[in-house]
PDB file of N, CA and C in Angstrom:
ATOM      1  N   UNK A   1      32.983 -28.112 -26.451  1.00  0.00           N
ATOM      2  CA  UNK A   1      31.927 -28.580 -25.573  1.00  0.00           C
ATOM      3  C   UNK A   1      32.340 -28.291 -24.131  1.00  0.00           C
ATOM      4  N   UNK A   2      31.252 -28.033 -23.340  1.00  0.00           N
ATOM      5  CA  UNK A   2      31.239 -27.217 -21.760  1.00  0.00           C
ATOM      6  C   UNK A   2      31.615 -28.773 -20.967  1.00  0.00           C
ATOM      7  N   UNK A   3      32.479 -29.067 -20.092  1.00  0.00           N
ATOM      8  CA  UNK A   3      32.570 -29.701 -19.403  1.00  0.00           C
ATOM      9  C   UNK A   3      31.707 -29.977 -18.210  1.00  0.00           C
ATOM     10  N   UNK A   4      31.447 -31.188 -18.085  1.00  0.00           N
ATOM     11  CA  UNK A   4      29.895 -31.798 -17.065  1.00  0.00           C
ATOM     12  C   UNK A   4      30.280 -30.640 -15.844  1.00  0.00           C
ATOM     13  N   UNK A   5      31.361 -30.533 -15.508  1.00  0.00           N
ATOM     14  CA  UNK A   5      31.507 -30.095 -14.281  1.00  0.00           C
ATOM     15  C   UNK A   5      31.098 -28.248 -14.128  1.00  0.00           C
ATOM     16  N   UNK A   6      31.386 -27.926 -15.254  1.00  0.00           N
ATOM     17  CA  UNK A   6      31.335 -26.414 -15.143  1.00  0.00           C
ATOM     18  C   UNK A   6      29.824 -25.926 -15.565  1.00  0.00           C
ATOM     19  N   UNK A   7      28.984 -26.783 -16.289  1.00  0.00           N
ATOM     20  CA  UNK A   7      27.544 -26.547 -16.354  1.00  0.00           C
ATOM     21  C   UNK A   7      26.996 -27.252 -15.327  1.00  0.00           C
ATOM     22  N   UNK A   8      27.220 -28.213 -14.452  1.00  0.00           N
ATOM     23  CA  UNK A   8      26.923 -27.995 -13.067  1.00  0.00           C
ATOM     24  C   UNK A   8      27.084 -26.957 -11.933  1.00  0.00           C
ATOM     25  N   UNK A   9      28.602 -26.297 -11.996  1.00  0.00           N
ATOM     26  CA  UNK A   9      29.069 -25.709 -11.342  1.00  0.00           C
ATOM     27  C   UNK A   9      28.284 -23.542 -12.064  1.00  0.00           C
ATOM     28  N   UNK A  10      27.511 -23.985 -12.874  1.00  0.00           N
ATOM     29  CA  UNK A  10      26.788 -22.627 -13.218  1.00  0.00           C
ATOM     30  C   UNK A  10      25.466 -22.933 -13.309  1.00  0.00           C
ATOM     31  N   UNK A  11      25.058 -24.149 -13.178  1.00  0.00           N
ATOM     32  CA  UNK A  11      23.701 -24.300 -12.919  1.00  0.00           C
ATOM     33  C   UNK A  11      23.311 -23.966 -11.416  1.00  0.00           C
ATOM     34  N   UNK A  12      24.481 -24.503 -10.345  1.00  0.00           N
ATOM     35  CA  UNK A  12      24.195 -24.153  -8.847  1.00  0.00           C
ATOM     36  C   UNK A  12      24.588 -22.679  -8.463  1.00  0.00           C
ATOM     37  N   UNK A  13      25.674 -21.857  -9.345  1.00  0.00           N
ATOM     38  CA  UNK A  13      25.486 -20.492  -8.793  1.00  0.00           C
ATOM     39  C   UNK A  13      24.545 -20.160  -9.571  1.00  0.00           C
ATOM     40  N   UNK A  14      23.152 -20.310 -10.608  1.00  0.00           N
ATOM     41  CA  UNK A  14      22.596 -19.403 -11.041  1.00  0.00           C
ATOM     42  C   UNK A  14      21.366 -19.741  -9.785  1.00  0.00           C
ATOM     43  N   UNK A  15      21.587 -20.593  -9.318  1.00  0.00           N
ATOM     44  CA  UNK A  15      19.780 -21.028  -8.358  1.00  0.00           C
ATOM     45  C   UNK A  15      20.322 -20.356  -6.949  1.00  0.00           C
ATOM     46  N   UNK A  16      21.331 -20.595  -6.754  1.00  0.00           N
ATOM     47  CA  UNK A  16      21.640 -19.398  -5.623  1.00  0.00           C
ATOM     48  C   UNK A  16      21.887 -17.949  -5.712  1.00  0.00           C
ATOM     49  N   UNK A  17      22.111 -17.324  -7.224  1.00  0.00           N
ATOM     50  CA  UNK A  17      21.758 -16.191  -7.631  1.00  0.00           C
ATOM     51  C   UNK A  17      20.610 -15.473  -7.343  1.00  0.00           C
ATOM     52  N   UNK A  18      19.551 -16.280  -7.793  1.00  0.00           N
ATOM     53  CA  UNK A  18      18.417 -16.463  -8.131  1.00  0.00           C
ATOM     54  C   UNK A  18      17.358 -16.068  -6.916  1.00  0.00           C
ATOM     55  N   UNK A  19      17.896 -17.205  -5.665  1.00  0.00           N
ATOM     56  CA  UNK A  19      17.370 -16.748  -4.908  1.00  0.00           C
ATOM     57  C   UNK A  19      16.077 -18.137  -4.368  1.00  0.00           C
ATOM     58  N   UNK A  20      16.005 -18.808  -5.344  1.00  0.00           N
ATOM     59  CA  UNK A  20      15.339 -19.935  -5.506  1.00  0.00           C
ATOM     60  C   UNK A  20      15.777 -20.457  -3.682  1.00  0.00           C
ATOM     61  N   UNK A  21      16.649 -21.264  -4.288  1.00  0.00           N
ATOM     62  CA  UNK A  21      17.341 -22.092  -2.693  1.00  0.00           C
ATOM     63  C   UNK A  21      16.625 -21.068  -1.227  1.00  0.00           C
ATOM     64  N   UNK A  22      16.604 -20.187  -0.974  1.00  0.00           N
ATOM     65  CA  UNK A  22      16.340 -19.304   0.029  1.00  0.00           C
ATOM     66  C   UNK A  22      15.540 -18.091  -0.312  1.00  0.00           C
ATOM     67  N   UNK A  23      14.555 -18.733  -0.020  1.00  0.00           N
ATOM     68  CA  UNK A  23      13.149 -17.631  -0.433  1.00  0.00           C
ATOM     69  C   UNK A  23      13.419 -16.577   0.877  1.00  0.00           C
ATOM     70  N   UNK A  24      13.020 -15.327   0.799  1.00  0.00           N
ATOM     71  CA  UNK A  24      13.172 -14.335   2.028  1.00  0.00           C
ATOM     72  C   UNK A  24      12.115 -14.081   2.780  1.00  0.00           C
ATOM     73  N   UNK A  25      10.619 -14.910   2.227  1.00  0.00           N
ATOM     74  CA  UNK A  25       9.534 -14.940   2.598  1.00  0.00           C
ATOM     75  C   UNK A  25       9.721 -15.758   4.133  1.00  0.00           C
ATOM     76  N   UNK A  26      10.870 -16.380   4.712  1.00  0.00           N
ATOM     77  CA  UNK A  26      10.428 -17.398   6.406  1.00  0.00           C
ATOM     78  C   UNK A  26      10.140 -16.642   7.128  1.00  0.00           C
ATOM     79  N   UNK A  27      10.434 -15.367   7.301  1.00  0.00           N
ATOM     80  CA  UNK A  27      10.692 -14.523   8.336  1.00  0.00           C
ATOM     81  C   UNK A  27       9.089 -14.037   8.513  1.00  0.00           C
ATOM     82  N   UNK A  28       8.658 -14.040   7.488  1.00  0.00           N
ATOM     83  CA  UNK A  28       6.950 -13.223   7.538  1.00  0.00           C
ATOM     84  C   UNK A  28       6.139 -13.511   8.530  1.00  0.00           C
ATOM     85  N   UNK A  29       5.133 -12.445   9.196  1.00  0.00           N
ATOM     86  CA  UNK A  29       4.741 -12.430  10.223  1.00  0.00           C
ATOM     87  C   UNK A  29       3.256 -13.749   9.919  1.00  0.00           C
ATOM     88  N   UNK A  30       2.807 -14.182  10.615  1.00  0.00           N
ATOM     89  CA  UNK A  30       1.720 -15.377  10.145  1.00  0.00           C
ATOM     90  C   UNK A  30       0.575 -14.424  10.459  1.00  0.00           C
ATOM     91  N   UNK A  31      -0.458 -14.746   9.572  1.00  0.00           N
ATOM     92  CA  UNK A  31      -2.292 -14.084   9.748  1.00  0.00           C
ATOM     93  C   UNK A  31      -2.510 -14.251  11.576  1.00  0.00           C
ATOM     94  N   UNK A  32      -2.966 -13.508  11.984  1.00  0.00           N
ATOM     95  CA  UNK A  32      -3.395 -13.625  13.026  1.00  0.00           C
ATOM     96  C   UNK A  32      -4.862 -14.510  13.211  1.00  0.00           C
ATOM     97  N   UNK A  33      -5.110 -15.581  13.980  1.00  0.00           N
ATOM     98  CA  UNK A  33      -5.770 -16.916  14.013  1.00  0.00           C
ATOM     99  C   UNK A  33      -7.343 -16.200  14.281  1.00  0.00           C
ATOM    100  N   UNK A  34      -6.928 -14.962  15.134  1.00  0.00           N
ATOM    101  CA  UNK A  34      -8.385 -14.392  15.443  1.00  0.00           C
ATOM    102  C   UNK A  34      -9.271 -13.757  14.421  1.00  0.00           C
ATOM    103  N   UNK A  35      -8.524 -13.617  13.258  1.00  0.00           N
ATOM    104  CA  UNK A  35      -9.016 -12.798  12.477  1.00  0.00           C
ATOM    105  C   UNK A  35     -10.495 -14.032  11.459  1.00  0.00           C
ATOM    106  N   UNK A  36      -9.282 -15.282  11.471  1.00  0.00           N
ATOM    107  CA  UNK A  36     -10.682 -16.091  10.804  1.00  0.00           C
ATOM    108  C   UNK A  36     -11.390 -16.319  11.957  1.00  0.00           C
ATOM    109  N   UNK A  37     -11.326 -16.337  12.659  1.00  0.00           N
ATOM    110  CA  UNK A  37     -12.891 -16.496  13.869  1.00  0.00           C
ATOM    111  C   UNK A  37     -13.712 -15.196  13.955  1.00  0.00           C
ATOM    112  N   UNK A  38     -13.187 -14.713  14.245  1.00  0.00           N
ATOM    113  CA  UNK A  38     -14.220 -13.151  13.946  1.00  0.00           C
ATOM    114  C   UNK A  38     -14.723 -13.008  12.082  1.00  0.00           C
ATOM    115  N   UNK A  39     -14.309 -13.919  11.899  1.00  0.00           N
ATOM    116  CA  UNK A  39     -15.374 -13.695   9.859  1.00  0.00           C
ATOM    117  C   UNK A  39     -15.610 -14.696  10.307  1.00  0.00           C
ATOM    118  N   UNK A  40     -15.901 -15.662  10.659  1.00  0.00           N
ATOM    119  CA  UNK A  40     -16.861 -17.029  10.913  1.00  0.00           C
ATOM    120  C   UNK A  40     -17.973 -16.632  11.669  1.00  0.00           C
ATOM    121  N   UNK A  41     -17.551 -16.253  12.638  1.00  0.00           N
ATOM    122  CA  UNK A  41     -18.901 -15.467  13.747  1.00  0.00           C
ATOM    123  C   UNK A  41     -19.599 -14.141  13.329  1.00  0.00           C
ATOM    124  N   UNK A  42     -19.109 -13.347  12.331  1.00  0.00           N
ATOM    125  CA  UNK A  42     -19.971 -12.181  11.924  1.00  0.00           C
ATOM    126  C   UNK A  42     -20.906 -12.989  10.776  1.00  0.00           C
ATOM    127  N   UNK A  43     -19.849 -14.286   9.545  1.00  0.00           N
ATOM    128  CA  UNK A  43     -20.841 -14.866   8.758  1.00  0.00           C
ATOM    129  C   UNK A  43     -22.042 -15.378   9.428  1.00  0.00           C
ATOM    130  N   UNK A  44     -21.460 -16.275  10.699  1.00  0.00           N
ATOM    131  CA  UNK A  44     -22.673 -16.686  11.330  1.00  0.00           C
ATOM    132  C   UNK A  44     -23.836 -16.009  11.329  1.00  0.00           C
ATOM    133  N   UNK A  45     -23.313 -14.439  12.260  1.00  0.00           N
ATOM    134  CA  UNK A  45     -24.337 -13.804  12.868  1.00  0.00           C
ATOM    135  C   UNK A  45     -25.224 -13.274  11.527  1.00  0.00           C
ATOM    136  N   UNK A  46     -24.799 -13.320  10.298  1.00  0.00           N
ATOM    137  CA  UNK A  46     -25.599 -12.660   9.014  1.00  0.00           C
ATOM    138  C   UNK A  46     -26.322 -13.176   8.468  1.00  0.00           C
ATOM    139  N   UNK A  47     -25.953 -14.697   8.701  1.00  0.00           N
ATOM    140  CA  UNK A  47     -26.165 -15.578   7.822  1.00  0.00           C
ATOM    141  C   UNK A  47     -28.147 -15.981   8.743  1.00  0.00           C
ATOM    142  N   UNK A  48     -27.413 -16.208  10.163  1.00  0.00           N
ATOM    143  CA  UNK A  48     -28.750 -16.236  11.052  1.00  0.00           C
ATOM    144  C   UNK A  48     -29.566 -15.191  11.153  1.00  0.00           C
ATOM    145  N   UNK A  49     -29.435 -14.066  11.030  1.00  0.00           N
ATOM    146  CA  UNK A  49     -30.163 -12.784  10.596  1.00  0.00           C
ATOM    147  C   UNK A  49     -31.346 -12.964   9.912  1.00  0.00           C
ATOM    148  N   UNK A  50     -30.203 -13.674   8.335  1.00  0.00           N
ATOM    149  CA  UNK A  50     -31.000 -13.524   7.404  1.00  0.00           C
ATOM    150  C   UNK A  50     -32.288 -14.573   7.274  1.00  0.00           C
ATOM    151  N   UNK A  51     -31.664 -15.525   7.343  1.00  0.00           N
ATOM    152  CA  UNK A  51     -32.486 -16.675   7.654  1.00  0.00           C
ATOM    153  C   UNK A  51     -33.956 -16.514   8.506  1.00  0.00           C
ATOM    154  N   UNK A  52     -33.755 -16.378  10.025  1.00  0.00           N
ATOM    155  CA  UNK A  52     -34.560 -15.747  10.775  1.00  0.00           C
ATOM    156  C   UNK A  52     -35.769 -14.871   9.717  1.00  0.00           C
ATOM    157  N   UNK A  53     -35.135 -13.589   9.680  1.00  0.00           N
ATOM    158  CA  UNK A  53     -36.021 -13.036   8.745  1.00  0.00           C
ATOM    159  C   UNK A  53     -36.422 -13.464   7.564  1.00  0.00           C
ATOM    160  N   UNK A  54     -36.296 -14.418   6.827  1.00  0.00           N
ATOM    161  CA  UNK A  54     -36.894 -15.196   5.983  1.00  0.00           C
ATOM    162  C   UNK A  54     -37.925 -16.217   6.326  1.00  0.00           C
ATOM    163  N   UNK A  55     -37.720 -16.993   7.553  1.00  0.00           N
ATOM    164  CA  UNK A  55     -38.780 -17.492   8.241  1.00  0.00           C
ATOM    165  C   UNK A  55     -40.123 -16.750   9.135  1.00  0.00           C
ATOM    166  N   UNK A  56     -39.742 -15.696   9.761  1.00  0.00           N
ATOM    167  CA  UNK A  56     -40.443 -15.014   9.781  1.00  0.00           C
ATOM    168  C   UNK A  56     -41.554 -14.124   8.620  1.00  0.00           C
ATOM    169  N   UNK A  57     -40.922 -14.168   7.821  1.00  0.00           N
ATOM    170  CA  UNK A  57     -41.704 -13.283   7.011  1.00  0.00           C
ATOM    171  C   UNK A  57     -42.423 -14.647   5.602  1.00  0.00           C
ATOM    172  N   UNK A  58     -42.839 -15.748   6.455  1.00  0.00           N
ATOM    173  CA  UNK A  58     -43.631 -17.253   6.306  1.00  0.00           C
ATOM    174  C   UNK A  58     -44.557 -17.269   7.437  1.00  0.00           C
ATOM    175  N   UNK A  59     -44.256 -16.236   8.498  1.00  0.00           N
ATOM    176  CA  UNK A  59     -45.353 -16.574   9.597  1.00  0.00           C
ATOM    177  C   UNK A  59     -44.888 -16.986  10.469  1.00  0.00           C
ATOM    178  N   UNK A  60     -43.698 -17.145  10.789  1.00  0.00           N
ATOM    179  CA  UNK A  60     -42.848 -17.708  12.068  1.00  0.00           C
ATOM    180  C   UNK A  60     -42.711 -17.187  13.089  1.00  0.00           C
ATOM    181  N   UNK A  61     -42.625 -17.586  14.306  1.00  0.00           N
ATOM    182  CA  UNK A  61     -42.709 -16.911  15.409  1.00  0.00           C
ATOM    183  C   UNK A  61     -41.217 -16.511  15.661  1.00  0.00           C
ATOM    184  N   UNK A  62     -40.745 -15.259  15.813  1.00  0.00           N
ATOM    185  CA  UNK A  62     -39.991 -14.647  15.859  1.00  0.00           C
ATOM    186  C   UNK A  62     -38.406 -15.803  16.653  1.00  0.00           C
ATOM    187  N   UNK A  63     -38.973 -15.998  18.044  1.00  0.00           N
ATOM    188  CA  UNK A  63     -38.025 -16.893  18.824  1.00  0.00           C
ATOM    189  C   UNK A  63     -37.950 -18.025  18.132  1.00  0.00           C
ATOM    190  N   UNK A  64     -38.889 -18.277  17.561  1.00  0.00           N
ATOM    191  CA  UNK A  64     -38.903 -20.332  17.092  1.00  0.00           C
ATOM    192  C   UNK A  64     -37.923 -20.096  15.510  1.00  0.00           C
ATOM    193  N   UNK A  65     -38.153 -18.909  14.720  1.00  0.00           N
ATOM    194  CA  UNK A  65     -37.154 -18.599  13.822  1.00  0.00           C
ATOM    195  C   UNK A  65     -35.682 -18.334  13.888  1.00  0.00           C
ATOM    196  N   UNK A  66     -35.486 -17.943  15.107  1.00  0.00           N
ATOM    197  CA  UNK A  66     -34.174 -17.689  15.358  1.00  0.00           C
ATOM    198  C   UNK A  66     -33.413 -18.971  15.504  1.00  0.00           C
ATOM    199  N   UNK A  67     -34.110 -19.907  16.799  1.00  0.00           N
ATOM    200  CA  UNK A  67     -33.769 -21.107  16.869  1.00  0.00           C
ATOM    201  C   UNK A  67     -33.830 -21.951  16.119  1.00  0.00           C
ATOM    202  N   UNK A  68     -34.428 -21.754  15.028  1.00  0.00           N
ATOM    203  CA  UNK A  68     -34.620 -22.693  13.779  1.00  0.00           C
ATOM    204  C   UNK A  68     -33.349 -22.665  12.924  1.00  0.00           C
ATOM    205  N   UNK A  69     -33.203 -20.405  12.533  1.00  0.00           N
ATOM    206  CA  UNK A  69     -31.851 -20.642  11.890  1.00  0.00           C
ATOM    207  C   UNK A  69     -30.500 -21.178  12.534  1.00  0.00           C
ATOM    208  N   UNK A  70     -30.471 -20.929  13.798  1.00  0.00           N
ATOM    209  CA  UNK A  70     -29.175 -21.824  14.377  1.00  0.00           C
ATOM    210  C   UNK A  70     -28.933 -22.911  14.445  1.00  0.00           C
ATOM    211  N   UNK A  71     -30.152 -23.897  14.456  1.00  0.00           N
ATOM    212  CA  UNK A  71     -29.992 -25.465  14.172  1.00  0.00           C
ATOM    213  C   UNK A  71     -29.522 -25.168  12.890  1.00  0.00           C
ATOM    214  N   UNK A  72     -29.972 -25.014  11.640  1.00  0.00           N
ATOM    215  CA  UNK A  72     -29.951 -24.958  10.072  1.00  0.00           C
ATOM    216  C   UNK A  72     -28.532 -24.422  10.035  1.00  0.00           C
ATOM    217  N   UNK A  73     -27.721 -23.182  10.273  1.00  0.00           N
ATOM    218  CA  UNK A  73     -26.685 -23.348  10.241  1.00  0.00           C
ATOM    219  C   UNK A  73     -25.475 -24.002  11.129  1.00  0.00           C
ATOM    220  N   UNK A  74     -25.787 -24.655  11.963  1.00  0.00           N
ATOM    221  CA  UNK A  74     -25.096 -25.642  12.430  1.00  0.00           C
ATOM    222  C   UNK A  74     -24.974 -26.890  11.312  1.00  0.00           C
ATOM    223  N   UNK A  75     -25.629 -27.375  11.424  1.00  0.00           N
ATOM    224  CA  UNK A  75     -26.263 -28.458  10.320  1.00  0.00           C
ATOM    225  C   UNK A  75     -25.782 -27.884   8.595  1.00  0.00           C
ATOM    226  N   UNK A  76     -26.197 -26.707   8.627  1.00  0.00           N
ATOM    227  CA  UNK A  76     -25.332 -27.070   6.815  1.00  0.00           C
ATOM    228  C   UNK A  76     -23.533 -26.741   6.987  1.00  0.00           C
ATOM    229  N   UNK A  77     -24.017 -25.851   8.194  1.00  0.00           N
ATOM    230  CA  UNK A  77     -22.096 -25.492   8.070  1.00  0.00           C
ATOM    231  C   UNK A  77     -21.623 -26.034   9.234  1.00  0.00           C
ATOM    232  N   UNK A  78     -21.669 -27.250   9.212  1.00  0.00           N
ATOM    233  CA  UNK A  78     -20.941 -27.911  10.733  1.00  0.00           C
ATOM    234  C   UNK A  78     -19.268 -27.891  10.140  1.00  0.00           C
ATOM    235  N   UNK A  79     -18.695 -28.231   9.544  1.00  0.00           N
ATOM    236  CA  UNK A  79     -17.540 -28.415   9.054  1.00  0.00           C
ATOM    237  C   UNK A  79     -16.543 -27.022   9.261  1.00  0.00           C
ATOM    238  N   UNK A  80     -17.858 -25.481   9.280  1.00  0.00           N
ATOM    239  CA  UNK A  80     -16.805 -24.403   9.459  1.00  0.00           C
ATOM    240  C   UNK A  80     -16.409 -23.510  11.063  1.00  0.00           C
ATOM    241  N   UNK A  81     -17.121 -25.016  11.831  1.00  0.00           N
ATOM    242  CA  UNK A  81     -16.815 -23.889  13.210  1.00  0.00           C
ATOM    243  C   UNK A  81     -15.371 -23.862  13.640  1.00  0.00           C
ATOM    244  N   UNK A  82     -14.880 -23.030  13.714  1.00  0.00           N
ATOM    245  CA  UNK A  82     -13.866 -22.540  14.406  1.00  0.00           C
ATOM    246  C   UNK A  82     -13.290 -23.506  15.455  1.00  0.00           C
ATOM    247  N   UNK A  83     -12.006 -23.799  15.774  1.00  0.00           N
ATOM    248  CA  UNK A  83     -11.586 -24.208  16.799  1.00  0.00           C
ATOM    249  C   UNK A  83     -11.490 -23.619  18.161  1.00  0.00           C
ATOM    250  N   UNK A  84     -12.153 -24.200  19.228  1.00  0.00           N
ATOM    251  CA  UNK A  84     -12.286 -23.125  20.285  1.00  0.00           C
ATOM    252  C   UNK A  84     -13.556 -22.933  20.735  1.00  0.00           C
ATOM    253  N   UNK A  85     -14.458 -22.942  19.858  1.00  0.00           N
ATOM    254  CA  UNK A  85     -15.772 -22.431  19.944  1.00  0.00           C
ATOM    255  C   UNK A  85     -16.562 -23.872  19.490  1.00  0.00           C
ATOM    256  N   UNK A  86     -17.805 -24.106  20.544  1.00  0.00           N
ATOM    257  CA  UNK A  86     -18.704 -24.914  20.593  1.00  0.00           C
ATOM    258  C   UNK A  86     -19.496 -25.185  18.970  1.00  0.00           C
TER     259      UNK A  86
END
């Protein structure tokens, strides 16, 4: 039978073998912050597009549709504006 000490003492070099203890991933560069604001503001701008032209094509007056979809996505997507931006 393996003594307590030496199946400890090969349980801790196999996790530092391993690589476990010290992942090599710290060093990685982080997403750049601008990148989710620029896909929030193009969703925006598509999303109000589309909308717009869906009200319009009900008979809507072109300006009162636009302003309609920007309340409406404020209001369903308040939770995804960006930090920074109103």
């Amino acid at each position: 039978m393996k003594s307590p000490t030496f199946l400890a003492a090969a349980t801790f070099i196999l996790a530092l073998g391993t690589g476990c203890l010290f992942p090599k991933n710290f060093a990685k560069v982080k997403a750049n912050p601008h990148i989710s604001t620029e896909l929030q503001q193009q969703f925006e701008q598509r999303w109000e597009e589309k909308r717009a032209a869906d009200l319009e094509a009900q008979g809507m007056n072109a300006d009162a549709a636009k302003a309609q979809a920007a309340q409406e996505f404020s209001v369903k997507y308040s939770y995804a504006q960006p930090a920074g931006l109103p």
